[in-house]
PDB file of N, CA and C in Angstrom:
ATOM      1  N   UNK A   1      25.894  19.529  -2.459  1.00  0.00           N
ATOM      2  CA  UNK A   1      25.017  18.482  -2.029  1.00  0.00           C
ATOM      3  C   UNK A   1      23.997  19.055  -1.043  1.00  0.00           C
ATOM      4  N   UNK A   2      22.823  19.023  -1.352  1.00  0.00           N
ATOM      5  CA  UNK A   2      21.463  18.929  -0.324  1.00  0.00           C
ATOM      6  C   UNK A   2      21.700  18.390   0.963  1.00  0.00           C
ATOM      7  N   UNK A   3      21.938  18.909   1.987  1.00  0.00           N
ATOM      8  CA  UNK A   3      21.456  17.857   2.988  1.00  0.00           C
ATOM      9  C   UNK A   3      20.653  17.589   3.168  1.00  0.00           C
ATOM     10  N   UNK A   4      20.479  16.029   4.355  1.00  0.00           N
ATOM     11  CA  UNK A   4      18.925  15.577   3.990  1.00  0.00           C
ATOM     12  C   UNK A   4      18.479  15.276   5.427  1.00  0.00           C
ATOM     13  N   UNK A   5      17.801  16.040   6.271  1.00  0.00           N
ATOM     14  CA  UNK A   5      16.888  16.017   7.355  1.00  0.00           C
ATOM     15  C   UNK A   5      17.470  14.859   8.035  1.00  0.00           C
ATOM     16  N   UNK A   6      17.463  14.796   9.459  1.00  0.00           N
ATOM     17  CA  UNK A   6      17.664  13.075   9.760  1.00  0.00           C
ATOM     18  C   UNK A   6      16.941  13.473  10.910  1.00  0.00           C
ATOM     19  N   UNK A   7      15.729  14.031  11.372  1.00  0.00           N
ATOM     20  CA  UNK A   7      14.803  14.439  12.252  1.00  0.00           C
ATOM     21  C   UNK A   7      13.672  14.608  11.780  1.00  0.00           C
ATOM     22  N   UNK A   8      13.230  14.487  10.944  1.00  0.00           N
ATOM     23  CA  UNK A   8      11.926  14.552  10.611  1.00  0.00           C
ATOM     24  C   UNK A   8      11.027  13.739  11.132  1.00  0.00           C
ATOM     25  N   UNK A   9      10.036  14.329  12.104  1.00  0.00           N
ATOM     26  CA  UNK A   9       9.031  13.752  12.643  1.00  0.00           C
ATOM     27  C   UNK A   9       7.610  12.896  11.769  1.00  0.00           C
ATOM     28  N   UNK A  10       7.212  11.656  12.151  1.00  0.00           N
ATOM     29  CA  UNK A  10       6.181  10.943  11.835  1.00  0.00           C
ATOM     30  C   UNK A  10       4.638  11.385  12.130  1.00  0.00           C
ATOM     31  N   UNK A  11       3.770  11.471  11.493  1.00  0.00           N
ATOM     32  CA  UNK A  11       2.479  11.902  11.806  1.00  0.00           C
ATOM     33  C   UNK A  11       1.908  10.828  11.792  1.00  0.00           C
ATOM     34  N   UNK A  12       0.892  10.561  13.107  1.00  0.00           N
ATOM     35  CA  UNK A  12      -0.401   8.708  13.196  1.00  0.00           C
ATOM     36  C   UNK A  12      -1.250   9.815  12.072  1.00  0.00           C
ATOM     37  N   UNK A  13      -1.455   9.113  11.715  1.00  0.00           N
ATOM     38  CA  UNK A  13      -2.689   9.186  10.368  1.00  0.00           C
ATOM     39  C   UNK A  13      -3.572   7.924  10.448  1.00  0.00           C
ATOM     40  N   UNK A  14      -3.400   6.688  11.452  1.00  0.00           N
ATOM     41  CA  UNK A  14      -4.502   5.687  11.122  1.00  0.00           C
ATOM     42  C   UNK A  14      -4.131   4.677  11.763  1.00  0.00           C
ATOM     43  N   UNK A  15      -4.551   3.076  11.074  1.00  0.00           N
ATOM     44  CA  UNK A  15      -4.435   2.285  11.812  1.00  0.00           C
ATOM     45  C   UNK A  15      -3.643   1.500  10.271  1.00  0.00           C
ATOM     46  N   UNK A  16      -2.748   0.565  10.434  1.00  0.00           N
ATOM     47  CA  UNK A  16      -2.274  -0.239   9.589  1.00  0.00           C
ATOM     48  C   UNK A  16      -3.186  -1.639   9.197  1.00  0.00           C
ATOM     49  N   UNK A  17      -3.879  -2.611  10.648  1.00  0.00           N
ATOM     50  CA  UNK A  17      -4.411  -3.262   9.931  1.00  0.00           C
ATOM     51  C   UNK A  17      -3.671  -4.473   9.828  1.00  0.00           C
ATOM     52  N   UNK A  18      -2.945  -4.841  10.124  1.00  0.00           N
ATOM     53  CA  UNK A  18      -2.012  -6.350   9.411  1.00  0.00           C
ATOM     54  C   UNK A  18      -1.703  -5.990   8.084  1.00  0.00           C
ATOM     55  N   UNK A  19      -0.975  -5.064   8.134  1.00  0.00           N
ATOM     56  CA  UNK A  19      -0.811  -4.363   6.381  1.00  0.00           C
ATOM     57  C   UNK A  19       0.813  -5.306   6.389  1.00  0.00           C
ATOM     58  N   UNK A  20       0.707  -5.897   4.937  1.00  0.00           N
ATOM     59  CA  UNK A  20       2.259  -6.714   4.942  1.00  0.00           C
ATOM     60  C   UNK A  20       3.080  -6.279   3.486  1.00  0.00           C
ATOM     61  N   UNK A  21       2.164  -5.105   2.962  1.00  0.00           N
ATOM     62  CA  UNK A  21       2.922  -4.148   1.797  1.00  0.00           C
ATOM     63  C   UNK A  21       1.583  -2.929   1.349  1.00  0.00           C
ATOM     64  N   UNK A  22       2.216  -1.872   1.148  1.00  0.00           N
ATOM     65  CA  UNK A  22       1.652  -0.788   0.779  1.00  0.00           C
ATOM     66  C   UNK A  22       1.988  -0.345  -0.526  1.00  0.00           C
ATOM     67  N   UNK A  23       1.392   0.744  -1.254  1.00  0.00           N
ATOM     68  CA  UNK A  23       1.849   1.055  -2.827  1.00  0.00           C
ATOM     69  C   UNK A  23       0.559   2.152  -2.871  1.00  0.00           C
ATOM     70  N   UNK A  24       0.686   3.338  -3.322  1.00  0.00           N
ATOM     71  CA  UNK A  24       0.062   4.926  -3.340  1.00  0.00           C
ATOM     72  C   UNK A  24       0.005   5.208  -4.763  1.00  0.00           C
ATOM     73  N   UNK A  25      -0.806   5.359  -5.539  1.00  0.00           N
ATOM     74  CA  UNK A  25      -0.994   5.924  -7.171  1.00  0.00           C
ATOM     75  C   UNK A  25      -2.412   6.590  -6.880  1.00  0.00           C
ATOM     76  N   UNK A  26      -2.420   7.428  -7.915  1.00  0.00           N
ATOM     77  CA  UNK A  26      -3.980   8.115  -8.053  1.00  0.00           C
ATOM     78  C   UNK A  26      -4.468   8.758  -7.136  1.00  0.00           C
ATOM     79  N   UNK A  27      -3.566   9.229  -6.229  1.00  0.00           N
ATOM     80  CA  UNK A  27      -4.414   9.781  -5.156  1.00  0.00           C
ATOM     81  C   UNK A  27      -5.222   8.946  -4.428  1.00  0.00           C
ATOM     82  N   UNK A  28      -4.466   7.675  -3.817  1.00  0.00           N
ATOM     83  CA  UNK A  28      -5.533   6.405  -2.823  1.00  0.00           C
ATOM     84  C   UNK A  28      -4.050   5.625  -2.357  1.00  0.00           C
ATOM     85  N   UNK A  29      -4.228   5.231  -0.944  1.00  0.00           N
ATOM     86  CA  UNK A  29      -3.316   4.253  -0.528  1.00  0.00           C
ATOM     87  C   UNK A  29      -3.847   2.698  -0.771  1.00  0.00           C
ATOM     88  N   UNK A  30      -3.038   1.789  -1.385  1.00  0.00           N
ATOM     89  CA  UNK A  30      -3.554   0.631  -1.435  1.00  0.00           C
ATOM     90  C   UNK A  30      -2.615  -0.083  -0.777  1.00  0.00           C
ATOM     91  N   UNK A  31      -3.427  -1.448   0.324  1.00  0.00           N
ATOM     92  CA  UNK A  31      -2.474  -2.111   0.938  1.00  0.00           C
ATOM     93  C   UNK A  31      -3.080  -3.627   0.773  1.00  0.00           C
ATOM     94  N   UNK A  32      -2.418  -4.664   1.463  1.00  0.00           N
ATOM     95  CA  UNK A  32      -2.156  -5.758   0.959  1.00  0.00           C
ATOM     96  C   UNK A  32      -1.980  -6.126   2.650  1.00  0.00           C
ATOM     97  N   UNK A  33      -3.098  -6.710   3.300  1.00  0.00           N
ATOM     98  CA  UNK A  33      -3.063  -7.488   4.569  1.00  0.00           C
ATOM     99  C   UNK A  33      -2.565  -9.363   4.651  1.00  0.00           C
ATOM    100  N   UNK A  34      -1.969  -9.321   5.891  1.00  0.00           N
ATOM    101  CA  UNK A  34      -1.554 -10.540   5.961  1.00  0.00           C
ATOM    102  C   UNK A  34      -2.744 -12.107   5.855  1.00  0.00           C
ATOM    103  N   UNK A  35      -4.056 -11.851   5.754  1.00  0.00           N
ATOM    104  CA  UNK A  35      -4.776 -12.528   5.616  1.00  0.00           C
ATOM    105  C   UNK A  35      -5.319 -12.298   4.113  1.00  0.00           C
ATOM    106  N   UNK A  36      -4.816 -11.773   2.832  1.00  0.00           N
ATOM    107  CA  UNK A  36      -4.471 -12.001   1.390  1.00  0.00           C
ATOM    108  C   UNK A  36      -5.676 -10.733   0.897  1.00  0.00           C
ATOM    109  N   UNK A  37      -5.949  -9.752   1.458  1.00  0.00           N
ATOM    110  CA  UNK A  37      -6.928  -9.021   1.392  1.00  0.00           C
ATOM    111  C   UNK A  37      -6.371  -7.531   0.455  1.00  0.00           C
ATOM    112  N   UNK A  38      -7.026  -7.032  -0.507  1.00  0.00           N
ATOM    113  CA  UNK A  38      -6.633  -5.740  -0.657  1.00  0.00           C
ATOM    114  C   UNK A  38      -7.831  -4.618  -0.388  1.00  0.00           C
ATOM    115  N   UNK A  39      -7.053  -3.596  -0.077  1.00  0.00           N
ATOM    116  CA  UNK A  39      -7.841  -2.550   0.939  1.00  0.00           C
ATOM    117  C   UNK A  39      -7.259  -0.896   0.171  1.00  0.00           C
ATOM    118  N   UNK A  40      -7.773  -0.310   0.151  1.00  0.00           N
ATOM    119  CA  UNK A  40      -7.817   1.316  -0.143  1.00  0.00           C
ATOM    120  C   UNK A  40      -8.183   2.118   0.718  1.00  0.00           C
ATOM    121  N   UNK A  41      -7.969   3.214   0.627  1.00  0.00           N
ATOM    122  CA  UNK A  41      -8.275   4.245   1.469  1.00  0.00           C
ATOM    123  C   UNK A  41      -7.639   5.829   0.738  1.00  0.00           C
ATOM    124  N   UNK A  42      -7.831   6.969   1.234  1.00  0.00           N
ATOM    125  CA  UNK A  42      -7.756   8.313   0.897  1.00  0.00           C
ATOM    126  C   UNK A  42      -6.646   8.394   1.594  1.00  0.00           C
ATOM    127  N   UNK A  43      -5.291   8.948   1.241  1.00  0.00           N
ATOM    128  CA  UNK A  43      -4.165   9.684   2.050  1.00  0.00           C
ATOM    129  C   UNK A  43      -4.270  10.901   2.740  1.00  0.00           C
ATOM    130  N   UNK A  44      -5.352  10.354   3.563  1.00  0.00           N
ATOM    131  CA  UNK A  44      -5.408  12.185   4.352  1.00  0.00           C
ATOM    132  C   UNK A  44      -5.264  11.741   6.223  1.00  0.00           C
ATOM    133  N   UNK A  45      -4.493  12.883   6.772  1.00  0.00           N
ATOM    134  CA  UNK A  45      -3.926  12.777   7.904  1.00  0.00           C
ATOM    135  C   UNK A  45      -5.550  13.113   9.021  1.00  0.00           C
ATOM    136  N   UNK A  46      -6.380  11.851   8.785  1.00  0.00           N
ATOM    137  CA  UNK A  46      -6.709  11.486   9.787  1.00  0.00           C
ATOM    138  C   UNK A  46      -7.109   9.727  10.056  1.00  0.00           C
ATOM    139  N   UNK A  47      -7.465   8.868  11.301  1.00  0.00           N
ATOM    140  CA  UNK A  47      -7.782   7.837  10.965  1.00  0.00           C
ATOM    141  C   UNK A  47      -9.143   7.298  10.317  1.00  0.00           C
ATOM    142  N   UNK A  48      -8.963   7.004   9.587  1.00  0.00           N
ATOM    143  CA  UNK A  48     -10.342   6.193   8.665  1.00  0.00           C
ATOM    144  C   UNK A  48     -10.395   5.169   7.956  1.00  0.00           C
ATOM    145  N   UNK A  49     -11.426   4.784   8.013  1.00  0.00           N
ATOM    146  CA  UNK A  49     -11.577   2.866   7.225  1.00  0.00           C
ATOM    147  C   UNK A  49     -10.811   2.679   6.311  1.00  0.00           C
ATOM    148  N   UNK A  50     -10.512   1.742   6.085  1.00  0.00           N
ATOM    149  CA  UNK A  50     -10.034   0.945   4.710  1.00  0.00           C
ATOM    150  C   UNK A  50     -11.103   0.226   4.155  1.00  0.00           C
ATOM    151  N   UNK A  51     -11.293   0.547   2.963  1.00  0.00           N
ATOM    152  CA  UNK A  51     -11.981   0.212   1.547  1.00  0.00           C
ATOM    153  C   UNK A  51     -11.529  -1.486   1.563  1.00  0.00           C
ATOM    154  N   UNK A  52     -12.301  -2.540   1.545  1.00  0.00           N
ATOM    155  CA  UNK A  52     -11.619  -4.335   1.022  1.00  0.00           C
ATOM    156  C   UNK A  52     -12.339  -3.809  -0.618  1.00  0.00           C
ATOM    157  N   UNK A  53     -11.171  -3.877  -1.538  1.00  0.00           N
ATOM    158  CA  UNK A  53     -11.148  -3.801  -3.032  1.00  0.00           C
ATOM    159  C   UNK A  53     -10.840  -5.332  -3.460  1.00  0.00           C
ATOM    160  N   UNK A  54     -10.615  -6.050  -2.930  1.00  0.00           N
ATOM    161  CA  UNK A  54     -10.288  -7.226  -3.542  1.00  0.00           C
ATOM    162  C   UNK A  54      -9.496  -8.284  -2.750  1.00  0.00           C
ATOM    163  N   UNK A  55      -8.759  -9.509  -3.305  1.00  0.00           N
ATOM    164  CA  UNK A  55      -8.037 -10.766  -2.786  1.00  0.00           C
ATOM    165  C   UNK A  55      -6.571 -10.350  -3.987  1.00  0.00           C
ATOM    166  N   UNK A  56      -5.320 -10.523  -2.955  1.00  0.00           N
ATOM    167  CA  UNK A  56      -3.864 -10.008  -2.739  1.00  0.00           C
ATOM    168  C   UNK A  56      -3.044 -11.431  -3.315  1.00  0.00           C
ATOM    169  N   UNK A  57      -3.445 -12.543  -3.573  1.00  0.00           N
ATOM    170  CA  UNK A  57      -2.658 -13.574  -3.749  1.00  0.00           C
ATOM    171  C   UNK A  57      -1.299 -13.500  -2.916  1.00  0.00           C
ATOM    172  N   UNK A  58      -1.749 -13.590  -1.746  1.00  0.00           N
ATOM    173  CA  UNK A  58       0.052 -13.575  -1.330  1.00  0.00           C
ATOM    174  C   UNK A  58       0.930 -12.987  -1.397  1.00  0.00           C
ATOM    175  N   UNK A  59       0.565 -11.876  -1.549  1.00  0.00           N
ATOM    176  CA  UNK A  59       1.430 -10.359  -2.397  1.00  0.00           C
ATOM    177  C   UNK A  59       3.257 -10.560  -0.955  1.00  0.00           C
ATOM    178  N   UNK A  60       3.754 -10.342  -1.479  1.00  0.00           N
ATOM    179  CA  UNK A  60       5.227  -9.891  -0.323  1.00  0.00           C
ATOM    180  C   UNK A  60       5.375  -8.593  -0.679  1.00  0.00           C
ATOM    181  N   UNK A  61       5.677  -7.873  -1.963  1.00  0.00           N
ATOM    182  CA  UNK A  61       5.904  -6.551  -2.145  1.00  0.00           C
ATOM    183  C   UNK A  61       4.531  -6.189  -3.083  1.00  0.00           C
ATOM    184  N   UNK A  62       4.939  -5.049  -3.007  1.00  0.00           N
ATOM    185  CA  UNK A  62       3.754  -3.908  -4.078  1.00  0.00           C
ATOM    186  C   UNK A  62       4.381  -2.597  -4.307  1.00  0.00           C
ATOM    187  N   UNK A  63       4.202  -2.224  -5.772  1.00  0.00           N
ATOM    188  CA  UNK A  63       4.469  -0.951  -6.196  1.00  0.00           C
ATOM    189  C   UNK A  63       3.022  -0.379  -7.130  1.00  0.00           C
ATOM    190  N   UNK A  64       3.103   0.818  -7.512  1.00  0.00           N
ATOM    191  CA  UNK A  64       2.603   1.125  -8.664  1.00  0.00           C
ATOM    192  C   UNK A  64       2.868   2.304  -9.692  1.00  0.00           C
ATOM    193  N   UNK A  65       2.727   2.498 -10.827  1.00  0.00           N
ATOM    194  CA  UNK A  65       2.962   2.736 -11.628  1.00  0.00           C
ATOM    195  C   UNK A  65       1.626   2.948 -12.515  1.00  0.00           C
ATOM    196  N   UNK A  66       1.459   4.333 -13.600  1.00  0.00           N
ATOM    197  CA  UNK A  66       0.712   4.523 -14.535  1.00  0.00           C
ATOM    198  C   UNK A  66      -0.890   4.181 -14.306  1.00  0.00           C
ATOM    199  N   UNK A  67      -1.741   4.020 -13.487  1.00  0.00           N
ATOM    200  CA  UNK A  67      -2.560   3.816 -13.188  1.00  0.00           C
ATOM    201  C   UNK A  67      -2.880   1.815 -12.515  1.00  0.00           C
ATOM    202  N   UNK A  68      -1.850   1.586 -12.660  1.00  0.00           N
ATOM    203  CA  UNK A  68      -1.633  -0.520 -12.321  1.00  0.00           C
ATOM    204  C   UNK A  68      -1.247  -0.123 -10.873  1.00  0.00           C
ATOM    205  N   UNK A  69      -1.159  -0.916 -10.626  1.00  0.00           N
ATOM    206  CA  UNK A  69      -0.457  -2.212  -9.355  1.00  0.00           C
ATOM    207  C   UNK A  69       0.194  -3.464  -9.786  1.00  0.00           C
ATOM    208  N   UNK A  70       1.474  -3.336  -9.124  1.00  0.00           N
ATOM    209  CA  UNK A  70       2.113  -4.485  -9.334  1.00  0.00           C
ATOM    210  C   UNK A  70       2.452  -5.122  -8.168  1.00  0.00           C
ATOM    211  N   UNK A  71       2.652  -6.456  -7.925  1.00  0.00           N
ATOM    212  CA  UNK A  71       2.908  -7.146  -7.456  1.00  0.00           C
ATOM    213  C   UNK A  71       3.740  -8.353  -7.282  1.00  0.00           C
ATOM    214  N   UNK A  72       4.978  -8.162  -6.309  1.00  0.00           N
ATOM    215  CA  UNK A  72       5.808 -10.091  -6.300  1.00  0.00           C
ATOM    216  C   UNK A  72       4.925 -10.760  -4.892  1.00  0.00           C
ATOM    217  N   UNK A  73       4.812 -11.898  -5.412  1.00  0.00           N
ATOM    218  CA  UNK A  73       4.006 -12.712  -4.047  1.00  0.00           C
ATOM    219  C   UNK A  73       5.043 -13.715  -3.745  1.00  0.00           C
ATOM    220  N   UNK A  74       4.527 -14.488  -2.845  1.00  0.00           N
ATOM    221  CA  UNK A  74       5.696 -15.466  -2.202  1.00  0.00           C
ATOM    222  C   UNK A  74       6.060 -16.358  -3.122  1.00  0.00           C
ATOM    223  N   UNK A  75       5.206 -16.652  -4.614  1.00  0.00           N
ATOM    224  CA  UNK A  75       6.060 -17.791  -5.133  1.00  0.00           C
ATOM    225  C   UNK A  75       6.274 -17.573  -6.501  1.00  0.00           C
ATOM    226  N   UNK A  76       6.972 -16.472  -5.888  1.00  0.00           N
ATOM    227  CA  UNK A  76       8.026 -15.644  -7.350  1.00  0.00           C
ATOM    228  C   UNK A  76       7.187 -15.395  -8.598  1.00  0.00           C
ATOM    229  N   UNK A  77       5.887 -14.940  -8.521  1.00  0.00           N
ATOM    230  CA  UNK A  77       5.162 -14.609  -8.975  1.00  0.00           C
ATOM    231  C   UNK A  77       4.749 -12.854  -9.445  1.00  0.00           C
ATOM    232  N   UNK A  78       4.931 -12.395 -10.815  1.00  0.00           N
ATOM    233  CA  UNK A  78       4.637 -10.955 -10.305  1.00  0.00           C
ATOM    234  C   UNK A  78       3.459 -10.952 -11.419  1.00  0.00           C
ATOM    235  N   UNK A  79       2.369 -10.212 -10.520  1.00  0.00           N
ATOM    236  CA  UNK A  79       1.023  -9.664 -10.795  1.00  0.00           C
ATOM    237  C   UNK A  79       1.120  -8.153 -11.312  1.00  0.00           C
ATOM    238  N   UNK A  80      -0.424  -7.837 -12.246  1.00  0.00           N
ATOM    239  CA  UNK A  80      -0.293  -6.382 -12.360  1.00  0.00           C
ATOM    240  C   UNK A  80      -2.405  -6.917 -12.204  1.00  0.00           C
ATOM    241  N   UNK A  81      -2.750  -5.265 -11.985  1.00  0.00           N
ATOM    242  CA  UNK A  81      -4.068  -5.433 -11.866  1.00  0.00           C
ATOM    243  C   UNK A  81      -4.582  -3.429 -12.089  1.00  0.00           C
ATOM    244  N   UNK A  82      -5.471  -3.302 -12.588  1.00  0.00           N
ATOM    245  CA  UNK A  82      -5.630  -1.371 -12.806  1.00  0.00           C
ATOM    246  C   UNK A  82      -5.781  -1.430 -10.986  1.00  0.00           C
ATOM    247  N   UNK A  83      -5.285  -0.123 -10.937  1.00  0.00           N
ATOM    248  CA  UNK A  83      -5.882   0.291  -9.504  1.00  0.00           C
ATOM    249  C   UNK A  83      -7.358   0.932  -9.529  1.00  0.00           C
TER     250      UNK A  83
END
């Protein structure tokens, strides 16, 4: 068995934003703010804007997969949309 780090230090890379779910495909972070907003940005370790790409319907979680975004929102609802 691998052991598995239990010290690994956190790097600030930015600002969150009222971020209330995140989800990473394609080389771009996409997040999902508590005021129903979706936002992008570049995964690189410094702080910088977030991209508004669109409206989140209420998103609670987010994943992605194959070039999509998926989404469950608060009323048991699951979304897909291309990233």
């Amino acid at each position: 068995m691998i052991p598995i780090p239990s010290d690994v230090p956190w790097q600030h890379i930015g600002h969150a934003d009222n971020v209330a779910a995140m989800a990473a495909i394609n080389g771009k972070l996409f997040a999902v703010t508590k005021d129903n907003k979706l936002w992008m940005r570049d995964p690189i370790p410094s702080d910088m804007p977030w991209q508004h790409i669109g409206h989140a319907n209420n998103v609670a979680a987010m994943a992605a997969i194959n070039s999509k975004l998926f989404a469950a929102t608060e009323d048991d609802k699951l979304w897909m949309r291309d990233a």
